[in-house]
Protein backbone atom coordinates (compact mmCIF):
# COMPACT_ATOMS: atom_id res chain seq x y z
CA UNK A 1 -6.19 9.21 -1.21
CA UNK A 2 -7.74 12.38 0.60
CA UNK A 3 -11.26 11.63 -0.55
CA UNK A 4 -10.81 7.98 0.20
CA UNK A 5 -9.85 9.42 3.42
CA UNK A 6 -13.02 11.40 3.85
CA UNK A 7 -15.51 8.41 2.65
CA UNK A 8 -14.03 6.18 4.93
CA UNK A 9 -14.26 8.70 8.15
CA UNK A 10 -17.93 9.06 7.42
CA UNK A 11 -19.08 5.81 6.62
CA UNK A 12 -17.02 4.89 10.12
CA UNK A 13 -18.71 7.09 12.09
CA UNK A 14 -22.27 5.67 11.07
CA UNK A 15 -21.01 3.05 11.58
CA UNK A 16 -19.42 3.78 15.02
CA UNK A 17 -22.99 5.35 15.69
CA UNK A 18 -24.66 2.09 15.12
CA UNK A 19 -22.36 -0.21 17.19
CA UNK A 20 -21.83 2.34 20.55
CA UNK A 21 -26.09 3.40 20.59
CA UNK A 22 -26.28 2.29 23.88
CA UNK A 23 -22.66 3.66 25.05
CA UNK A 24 -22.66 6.71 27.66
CA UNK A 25 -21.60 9.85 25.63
CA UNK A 26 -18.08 10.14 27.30
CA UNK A 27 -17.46 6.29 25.36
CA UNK A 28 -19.21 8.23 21.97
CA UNK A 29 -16.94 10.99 22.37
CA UNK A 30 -13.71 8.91 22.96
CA UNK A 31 -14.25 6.10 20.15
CA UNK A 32 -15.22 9.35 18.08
CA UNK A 33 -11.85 10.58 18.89
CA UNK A 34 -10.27 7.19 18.04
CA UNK A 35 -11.88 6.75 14.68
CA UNK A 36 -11.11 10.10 13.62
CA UNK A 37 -7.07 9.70 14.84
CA UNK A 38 -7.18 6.27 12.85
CA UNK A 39 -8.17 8.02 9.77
CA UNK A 40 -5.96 10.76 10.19
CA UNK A 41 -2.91 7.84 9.11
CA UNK A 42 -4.02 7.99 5.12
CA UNK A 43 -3.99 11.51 5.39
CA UNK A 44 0.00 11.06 5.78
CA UNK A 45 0.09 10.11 2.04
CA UNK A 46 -1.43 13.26 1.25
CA UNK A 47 0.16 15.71 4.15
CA UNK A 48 3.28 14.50 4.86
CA UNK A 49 4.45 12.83 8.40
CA UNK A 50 3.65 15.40 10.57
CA UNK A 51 0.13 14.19 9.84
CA UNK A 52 1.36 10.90 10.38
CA UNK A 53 2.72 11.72 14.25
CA UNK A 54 -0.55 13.87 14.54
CA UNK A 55 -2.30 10.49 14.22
CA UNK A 56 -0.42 8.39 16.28
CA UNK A 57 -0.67 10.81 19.42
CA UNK A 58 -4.25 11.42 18.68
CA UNK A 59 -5.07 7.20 19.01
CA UNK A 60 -2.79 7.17 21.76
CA UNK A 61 -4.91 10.13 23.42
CA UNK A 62 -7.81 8.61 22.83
CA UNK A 63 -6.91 5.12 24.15
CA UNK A 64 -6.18 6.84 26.90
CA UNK A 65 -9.25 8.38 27.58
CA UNK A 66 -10.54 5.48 27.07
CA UNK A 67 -9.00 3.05 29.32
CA UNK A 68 -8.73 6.20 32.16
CA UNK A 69 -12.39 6.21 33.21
CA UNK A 70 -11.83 9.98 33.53
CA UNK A 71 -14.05 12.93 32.48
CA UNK A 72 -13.51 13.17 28.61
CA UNK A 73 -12.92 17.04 28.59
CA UNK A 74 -9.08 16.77 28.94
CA UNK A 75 -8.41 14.50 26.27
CA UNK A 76 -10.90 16.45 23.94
CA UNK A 77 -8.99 19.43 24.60
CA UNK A 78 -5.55 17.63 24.36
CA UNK A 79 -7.07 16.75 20.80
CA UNK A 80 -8.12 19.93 19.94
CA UNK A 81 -4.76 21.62 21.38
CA UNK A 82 -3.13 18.75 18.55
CA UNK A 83 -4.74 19.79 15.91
CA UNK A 84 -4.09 23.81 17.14
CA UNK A 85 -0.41 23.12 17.43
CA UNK A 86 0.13 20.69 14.20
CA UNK A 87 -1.96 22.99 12.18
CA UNK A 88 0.09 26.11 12.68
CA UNK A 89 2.90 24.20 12.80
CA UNK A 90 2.17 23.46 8.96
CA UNK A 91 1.01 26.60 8.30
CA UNK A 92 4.43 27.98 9.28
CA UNK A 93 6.39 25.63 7.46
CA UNK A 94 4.30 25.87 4.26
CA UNK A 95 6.05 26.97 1.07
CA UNK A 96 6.61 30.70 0.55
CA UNK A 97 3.84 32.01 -2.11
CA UNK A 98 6.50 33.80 -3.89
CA UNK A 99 8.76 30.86 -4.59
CA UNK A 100 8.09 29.18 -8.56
CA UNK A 101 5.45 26.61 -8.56
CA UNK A 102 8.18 24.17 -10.22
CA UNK A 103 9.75 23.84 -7.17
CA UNK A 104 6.58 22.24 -5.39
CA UNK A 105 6.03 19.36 -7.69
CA UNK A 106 7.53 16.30 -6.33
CA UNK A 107 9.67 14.24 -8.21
């Protein structure tokens, strides 16, 4: 599901470069943001649902750049402040290395 993941990100972002050619590069960077939270929800099969609420208040951050009108550099650093905080956040909750591998196959 990851690599399906990853194929699907890229061919939407050629494709996202194809439809918004003419856009300003605050809309780029926004739908950019958009696309990229949208394909962050198969990533939840594979991650877990922290990567699933990582999504959802990605889109909504991008929608509301979007709809805002506002200079894009506070929701691209609300995204990247996401990903900071979600990403040690699973980092921190990760399995200890010393703990048997049997107990990290699911069932």
């Amino acid at each position: 599901m990851l690599v399906a993941a990853i194929v699907l990100e890229v061919c939407s972002l050629g494709t996202l470069s194809l439809v918004l050619a003419d856009a300003s590069p605050r809309d780029y960077w926004l739908w950019t943001l958009l696309v990229v939270g949208i394909l962050f929800v198969p990533m939840a099969v594979a991650f877990g649902p922290r990567m699933a609420l990582l999504a959802a208040l990605r889109i909504v951050n991008a929608i509301l750049g979007i709809v805002s009108g506002t200079v894009p550099c506070l929701f691209s650093g609300a995204d990247g402040l996401l990903k900071m905080l979600f990403g040690a956040s699973m980092l921190i909750a990760r399995p200890s290395r010393d703990a048997p591998m049997y107990a990290y196959r699911r069932r």
